[in-house]
N, C-alpha and C. Protein backbone atom coordinates (compact mmCIF):
# COMPACT_ATOMS: atom_id res chain seq x y z
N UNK A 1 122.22 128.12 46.21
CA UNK A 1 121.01 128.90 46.39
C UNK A 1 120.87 129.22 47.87
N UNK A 2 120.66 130.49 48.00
CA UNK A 2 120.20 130.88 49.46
C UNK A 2 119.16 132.05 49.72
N UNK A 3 119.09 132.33 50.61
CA UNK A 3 117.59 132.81 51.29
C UNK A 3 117.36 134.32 49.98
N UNK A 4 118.36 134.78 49.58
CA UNK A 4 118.29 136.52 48.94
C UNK A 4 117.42 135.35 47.32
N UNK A 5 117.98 134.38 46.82
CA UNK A 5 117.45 133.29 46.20
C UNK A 5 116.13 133.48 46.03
N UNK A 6 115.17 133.05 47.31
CA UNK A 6 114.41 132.52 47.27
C UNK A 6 113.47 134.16 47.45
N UNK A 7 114.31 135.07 48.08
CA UNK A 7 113.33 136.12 48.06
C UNK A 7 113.11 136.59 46.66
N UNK A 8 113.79 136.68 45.87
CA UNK A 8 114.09 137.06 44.59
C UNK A 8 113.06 136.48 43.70
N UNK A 9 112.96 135.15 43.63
CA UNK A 9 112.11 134.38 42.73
C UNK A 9 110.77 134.52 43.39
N UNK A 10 110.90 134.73 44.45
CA UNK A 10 109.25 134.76 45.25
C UNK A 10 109.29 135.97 46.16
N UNK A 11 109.27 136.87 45.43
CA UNK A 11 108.66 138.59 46.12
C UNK A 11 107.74 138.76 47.17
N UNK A 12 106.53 137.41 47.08
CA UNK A 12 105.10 138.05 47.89
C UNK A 12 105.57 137.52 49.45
N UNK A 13 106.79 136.86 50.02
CA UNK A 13 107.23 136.26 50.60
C UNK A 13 107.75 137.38 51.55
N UNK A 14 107.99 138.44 51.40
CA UNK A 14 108.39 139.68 52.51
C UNK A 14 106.82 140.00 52.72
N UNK A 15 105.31 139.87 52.10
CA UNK A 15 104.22 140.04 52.33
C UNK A 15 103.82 139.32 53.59
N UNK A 16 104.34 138.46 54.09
CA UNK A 16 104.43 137.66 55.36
C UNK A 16 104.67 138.29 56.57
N UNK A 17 103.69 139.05 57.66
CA UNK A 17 104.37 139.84 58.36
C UNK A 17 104.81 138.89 59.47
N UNK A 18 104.56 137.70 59.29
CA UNK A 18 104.99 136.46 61.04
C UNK A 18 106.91 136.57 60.45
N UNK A 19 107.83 137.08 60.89
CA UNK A 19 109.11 135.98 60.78
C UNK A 19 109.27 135.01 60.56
N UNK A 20 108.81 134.19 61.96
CA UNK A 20 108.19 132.89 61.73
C UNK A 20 108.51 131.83 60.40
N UNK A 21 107.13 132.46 60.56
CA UNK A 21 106.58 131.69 59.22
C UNK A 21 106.89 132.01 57.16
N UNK A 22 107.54 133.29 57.48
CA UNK A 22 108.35 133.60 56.01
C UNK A 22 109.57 133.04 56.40
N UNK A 23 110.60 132.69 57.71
CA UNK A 23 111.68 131.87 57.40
C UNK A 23 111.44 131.05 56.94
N UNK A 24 110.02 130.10 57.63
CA UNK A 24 109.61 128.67 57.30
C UNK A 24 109.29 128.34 55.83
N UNK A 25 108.90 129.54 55.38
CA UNK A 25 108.46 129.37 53.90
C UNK A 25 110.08 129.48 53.10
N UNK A 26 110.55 130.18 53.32
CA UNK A 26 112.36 130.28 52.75
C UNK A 26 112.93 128.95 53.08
N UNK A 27 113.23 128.50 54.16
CA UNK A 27 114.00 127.30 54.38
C UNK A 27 113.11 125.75 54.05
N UNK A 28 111.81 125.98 53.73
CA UNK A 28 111.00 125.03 52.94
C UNK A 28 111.75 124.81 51.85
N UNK A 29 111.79 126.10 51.09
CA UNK A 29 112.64 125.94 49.97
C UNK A 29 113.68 125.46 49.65
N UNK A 30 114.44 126.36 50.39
CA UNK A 30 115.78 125.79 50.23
C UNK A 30 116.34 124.14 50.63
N UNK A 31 115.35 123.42 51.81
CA UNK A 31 115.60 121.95 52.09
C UNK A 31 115.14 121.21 50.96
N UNK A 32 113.89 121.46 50.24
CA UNK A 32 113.38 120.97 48.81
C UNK A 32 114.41 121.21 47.46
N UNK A 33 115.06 122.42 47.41
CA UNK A 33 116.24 122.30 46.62
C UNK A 33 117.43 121.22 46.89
N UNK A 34 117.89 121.18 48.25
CA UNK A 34 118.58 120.52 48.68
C UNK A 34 118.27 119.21 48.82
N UNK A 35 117.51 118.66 49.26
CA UNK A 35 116.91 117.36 48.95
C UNK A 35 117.21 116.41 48.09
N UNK A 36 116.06 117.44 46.87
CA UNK A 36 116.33 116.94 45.20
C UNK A 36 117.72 117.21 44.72
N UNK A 37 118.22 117.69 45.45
CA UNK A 37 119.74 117.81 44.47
C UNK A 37 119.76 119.18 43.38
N UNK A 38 118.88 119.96 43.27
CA UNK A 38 118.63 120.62 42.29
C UNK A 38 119.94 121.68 42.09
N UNK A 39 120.25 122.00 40.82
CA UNK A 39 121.76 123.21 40.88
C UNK A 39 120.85 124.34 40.50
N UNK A 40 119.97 124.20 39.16
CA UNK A 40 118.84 125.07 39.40
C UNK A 40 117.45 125.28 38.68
N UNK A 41 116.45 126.15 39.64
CA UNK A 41 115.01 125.63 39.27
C UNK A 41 114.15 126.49 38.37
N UNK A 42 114.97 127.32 37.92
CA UNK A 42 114.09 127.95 37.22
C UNK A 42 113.22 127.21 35.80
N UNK A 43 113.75 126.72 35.35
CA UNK A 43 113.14 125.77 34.61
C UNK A 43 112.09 124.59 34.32
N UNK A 44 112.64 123.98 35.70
CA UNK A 44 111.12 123.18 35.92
C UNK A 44 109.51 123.56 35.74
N UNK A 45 108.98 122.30 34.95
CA UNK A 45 107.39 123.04 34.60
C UNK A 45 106.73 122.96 35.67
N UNK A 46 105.56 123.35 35.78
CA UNK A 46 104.98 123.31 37.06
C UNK A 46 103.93 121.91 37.00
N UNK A 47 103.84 121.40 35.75
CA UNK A 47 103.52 120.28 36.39
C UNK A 47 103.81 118.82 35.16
N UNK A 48 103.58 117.55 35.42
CA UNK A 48 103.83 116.96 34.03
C UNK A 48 102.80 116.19 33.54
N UNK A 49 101.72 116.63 33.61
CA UNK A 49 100.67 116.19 33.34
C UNK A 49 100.07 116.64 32.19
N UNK A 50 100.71 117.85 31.82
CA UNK A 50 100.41 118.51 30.36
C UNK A 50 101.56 118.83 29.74
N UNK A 51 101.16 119.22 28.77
CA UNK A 51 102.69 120.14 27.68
C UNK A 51 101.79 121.40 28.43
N UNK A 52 103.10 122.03 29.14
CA UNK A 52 103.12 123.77 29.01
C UNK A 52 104.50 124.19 29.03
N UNK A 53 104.95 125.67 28.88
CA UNK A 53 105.80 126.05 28.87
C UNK A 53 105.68 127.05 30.55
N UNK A 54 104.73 126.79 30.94
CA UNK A 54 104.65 127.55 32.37
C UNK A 54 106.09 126.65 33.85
N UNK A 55 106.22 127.61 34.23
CA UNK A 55 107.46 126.81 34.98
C UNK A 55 107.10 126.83 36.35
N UNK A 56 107.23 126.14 37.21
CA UNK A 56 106.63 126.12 39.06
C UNK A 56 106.97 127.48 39.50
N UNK A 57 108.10 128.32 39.56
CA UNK A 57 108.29 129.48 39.79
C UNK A 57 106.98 130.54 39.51
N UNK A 58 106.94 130.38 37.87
CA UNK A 58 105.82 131.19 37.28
C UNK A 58 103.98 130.72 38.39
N UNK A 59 104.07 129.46 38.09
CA UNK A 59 102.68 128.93 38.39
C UNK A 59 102.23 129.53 40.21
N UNK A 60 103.62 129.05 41.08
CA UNK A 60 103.85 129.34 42.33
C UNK A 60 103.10 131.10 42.72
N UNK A 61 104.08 131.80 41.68
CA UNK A 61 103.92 133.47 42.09
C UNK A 61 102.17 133.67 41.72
N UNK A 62 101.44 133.01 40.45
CA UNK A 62 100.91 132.92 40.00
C UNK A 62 99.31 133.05 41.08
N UNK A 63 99.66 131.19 41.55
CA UNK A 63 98.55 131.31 42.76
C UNK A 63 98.41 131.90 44.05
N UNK A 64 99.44 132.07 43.99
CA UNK A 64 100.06 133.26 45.60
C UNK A 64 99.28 134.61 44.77
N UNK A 65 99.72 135.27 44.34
CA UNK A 65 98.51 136.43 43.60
C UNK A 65 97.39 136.39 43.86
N UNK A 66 96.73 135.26 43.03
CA UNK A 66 95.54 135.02 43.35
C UNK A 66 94.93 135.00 44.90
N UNK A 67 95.79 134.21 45.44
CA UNK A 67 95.08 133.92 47.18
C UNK A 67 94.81 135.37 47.62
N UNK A 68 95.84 135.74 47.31
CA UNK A 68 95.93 137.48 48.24
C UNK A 68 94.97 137.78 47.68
N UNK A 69 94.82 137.73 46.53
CA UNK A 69 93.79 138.87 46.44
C UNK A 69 91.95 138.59 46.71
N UNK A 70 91.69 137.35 46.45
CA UNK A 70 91.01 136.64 47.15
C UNK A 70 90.93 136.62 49.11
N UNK A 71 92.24 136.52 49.47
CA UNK A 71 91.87 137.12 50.90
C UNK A 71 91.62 138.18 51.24
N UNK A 72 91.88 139.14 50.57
CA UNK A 72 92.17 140.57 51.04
C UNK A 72 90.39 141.19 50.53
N UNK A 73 90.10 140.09 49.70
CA UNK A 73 88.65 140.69 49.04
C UNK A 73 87.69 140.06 50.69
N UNK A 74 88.01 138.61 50.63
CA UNK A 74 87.40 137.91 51.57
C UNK A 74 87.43 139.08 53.22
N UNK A 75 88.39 138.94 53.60
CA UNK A 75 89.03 139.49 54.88
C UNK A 75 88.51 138.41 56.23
N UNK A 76 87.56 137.62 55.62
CA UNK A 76 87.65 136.67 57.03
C UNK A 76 88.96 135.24 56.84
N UNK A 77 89.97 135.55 56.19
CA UNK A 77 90.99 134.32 55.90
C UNK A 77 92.23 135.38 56.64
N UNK A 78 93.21 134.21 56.86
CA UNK A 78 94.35 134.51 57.55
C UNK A 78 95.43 134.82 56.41
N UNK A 79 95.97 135.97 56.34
CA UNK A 79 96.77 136.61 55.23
C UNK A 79 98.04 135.75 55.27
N UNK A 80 98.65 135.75 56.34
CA UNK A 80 99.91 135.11 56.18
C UNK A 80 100.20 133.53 55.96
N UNK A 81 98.99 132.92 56.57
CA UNK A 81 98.49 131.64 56.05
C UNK A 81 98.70 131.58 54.17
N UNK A 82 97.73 132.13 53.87
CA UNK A 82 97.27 132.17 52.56
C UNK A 82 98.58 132.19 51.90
N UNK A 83 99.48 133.75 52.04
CA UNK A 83 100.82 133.85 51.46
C UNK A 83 101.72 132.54 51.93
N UNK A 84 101.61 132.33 52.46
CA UNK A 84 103.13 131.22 52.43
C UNK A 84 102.26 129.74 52.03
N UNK A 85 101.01 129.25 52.43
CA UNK A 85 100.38 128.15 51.76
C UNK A 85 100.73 128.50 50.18
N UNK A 86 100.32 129.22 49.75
CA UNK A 86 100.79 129.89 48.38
C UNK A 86 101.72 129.25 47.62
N UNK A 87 103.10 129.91 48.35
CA UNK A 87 104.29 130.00 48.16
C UNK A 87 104.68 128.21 48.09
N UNK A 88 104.29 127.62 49.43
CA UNK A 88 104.76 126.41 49.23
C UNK A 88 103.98 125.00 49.05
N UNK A 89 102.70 125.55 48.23
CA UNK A 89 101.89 124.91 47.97
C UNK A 89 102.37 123.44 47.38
N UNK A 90 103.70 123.99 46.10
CA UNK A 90 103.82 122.52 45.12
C UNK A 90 105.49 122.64 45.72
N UNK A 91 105.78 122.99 47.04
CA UNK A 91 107.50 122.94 47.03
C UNK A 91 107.65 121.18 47.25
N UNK A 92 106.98 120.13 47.82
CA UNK A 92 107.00 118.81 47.12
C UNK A 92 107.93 118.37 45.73
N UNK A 93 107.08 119.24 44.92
CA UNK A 93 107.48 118.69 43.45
C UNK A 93 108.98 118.98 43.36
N UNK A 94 109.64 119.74 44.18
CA UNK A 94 111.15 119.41 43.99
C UNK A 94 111.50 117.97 44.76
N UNK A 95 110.89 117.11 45.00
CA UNK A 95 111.08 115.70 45.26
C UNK A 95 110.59 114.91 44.45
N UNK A 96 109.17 115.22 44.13
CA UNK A 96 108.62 114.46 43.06
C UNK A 96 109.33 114.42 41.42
N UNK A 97 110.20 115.36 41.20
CA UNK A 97 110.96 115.55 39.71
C UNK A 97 111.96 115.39 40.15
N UNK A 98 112.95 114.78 39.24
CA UNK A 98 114.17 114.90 38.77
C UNK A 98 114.52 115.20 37.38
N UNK A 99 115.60 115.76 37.28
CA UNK A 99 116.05 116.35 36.10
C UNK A 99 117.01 115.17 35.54
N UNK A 100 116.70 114.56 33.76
CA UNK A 100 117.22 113.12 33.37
C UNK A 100 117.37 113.91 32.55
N UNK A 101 118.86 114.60 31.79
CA UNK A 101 119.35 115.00 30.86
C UNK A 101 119.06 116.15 30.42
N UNK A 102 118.22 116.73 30.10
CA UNK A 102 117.60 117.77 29.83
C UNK A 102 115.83 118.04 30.03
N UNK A 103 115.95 116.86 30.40
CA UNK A 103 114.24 117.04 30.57
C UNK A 103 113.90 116.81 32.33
N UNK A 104 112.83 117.29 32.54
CA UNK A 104 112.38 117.09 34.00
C UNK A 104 111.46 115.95 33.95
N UNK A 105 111.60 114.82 34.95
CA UNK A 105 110.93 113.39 34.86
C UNK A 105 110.19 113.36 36.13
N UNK A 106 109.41 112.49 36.48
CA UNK A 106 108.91 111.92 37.84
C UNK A 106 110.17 111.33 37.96
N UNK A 107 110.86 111.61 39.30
CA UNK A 107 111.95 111.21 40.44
C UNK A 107 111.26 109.06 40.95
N UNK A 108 112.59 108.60 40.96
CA UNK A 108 112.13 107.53 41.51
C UNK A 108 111.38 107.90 43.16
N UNK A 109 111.53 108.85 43.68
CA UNK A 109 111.18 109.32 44.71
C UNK A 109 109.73 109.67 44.67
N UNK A 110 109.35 110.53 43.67
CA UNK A 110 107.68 111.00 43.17
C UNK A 110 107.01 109.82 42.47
N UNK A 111 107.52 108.77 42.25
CA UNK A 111 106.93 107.57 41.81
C UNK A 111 105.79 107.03 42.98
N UNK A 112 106.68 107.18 44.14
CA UNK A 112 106.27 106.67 45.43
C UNK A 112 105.26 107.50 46.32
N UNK A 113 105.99 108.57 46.10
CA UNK A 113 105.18 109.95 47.20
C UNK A 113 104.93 111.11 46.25
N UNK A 114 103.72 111.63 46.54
CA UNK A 114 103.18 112.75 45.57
C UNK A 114 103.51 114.10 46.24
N UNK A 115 103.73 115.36 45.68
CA UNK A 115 104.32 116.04 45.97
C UNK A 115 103.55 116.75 47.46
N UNK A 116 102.10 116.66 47.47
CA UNK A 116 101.39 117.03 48.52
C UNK A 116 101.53 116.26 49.83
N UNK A 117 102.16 115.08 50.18
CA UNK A 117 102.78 114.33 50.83
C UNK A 117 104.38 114.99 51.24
N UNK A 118 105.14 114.92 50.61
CA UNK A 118 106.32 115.10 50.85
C UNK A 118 106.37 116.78 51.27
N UNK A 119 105.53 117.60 50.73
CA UNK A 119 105.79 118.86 50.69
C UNK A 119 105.16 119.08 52.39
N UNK A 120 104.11 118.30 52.87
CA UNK A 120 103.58 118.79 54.28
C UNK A 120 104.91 117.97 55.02
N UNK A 121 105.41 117.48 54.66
CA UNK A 121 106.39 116.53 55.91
C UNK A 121 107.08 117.80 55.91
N UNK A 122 107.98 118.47 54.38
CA UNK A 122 108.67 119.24 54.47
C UNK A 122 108.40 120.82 55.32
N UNK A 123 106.98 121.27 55.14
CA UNK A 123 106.62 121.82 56.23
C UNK A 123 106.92 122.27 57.88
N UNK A 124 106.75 120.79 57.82
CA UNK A 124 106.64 120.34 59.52
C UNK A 124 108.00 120.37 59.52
N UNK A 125 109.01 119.70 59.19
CA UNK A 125 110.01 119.63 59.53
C UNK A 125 110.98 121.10 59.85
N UNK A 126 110.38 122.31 58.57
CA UNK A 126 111.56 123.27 58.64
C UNK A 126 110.46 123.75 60.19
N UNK A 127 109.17 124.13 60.26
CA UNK A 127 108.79 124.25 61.46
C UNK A 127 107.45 125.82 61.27
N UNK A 128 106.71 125.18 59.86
CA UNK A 128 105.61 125.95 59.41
C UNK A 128 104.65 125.40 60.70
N UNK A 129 103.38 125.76 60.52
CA UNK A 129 102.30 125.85 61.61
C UNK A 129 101.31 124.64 60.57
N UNK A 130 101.23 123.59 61.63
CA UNK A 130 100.17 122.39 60.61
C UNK A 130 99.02 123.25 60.25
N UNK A 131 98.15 124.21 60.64
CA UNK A 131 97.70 124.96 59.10
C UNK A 131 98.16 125.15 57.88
N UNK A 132 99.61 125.39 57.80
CA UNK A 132 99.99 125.39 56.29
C UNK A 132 99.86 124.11 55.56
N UNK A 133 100.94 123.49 56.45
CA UNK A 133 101.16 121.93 56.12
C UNK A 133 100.03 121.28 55.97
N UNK A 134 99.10 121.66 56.61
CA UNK A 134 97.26 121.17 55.78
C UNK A 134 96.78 121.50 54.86
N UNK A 135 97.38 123.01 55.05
CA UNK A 135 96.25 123.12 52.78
C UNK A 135 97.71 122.48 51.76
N UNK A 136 99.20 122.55 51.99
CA UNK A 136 100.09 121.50 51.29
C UNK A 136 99.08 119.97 50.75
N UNK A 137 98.67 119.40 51.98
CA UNK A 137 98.83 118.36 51.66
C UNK A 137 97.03 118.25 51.03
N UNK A 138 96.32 119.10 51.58
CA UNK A 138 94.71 119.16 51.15
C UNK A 138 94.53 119.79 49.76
N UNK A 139 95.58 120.46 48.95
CA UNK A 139 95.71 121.18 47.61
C UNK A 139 95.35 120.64 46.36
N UNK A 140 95.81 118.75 46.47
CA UNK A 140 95.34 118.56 45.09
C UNK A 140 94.46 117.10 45.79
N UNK A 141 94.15 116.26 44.86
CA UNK A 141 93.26 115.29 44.44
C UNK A 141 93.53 114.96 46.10
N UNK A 142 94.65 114.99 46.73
CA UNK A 142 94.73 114.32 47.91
C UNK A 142 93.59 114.58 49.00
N UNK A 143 93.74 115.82 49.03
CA UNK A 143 92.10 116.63 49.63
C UNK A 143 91.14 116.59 49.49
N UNK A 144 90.91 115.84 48.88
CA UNK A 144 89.33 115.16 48.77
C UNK A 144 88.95 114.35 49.98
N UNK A 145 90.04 113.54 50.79
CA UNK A 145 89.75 113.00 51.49
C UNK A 145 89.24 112.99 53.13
N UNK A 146 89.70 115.06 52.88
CA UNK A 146 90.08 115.49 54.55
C UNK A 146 89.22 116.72 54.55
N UNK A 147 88.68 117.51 55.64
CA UNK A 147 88.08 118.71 55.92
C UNK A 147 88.88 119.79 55.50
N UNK A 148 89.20 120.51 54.30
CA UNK A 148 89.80 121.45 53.98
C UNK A 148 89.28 122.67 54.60
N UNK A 149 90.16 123.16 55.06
CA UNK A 149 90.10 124.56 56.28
C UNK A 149 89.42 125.80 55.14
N UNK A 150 89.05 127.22 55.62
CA UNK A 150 89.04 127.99 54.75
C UNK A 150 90.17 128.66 53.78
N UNK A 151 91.31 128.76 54.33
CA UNK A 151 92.19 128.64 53.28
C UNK A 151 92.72 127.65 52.51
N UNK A 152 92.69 126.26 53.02
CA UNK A 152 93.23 125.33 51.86
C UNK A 152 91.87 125.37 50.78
N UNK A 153 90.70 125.97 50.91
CA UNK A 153 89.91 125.62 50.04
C UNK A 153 90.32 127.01 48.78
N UNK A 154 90.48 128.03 49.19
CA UNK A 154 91.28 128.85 47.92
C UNK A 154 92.42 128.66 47.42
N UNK A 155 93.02 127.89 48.35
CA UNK A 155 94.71 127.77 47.28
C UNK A 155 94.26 126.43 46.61
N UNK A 156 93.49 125.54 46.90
CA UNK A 156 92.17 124.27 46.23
C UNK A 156 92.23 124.87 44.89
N UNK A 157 91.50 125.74 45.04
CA UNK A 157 90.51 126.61 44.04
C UNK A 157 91.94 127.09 42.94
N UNK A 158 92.53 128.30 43.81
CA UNK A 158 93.53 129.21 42.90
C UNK A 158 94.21 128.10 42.06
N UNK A 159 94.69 127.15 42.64
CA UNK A 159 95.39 126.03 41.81
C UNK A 159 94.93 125.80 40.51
N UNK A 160 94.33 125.33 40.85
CA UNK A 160 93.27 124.50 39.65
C UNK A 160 92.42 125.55 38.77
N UNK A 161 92.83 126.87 39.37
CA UNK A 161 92.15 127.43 38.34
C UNK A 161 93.62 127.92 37.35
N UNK A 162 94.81 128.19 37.73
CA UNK A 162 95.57 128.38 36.75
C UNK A 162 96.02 126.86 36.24
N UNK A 163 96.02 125.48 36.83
CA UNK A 163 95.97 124.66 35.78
C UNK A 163 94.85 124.52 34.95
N UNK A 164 93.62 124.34 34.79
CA UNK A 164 92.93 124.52 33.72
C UNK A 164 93.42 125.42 32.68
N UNK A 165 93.73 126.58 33.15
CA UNK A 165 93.60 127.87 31.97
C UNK A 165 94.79 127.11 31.21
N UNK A 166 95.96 126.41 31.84
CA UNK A 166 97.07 126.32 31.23
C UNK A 166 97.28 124.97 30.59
N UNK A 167 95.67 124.55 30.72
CA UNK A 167 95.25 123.29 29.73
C UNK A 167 94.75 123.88 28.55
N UNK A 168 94.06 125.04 29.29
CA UNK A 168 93.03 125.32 27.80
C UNK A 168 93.98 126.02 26.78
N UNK A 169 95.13 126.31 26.72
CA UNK A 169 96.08 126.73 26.08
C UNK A 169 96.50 125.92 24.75
């Protein structure tokens, strides 16, 4: 897997006008593929907390939609923020899963560290801006604990609003 890869599965990712920060969002990826070992991701669900047939790819493009359009309604949020928080909101969960035969499991790795953890280290490391790496790690239950900025509070929001719907299913 490489960068034409990651543009492919995630389109809103040329919506990024920083360089910057759309490499950072590409090579997020690709170190989270690499990491986990993954050969490939299209398959993975986006989360395992329910039966769905929705896959992280789908869920990913899903809340990235949403943000934009929510920022673009807003206009006091940072666009390129929003798009790549988006994008690599749950890239974690390629640490937190492993693939055991045919099925996708919690990783002895995601046993330990939740994907909003591992996904801001992964952040920082390829060399996103700790704004991103803050709504990463402020996105789920973990963020309860910290001052969520104005954008981690919509990708908060966008999240959880396509997992519900994909409960109420």
């Amino acid at each position: 897997m490489n960068r034409k890869y990651i543009e492919t599965i995630f389109p809103q990712v040329e919506k990024i006008r920083s360089k910057k920060v759309r490499d950072g969002v590409i090579n997020a990826w690709l170190l989270a593929i690499k990491r986990g070992k993954w050969k490939k991701i299209e398959d993975i669900p986006f989360t395992l907390l329910i039966e769905t047939n929705r896959t992280l790819i789908q869920h990913t493009r899903t809340v990235t939609d949403m943000v934009i359009a929510v920022a673009r309604t807003r206009r006091d949020l940072d666009l390129d923020t929003v798009i790549a928080a988006g994008l690599v909101h749950d890239v974690g969960k390629l640490l937190e899963y492993c693939r055991k035969g045919r099925k996708i499991v919690k990783s002895s790795y995601g046993r330990l560290v939740r994907h909003p953890v591992s996904g801001f280290c992964l952040a920082l490391e390829v060399g996103l801006p700790l704004e991103i790496a803050h709504i990463i790690a402020a996105h789920s239950t973990e963020g309860e604990k910290v001052a969520r900025s104005k954008e981690a509070i919509v990708i908060h929001h966008c999240d959880f609003i396509d997992f519900d719907i994909a409960r109420a299913d």
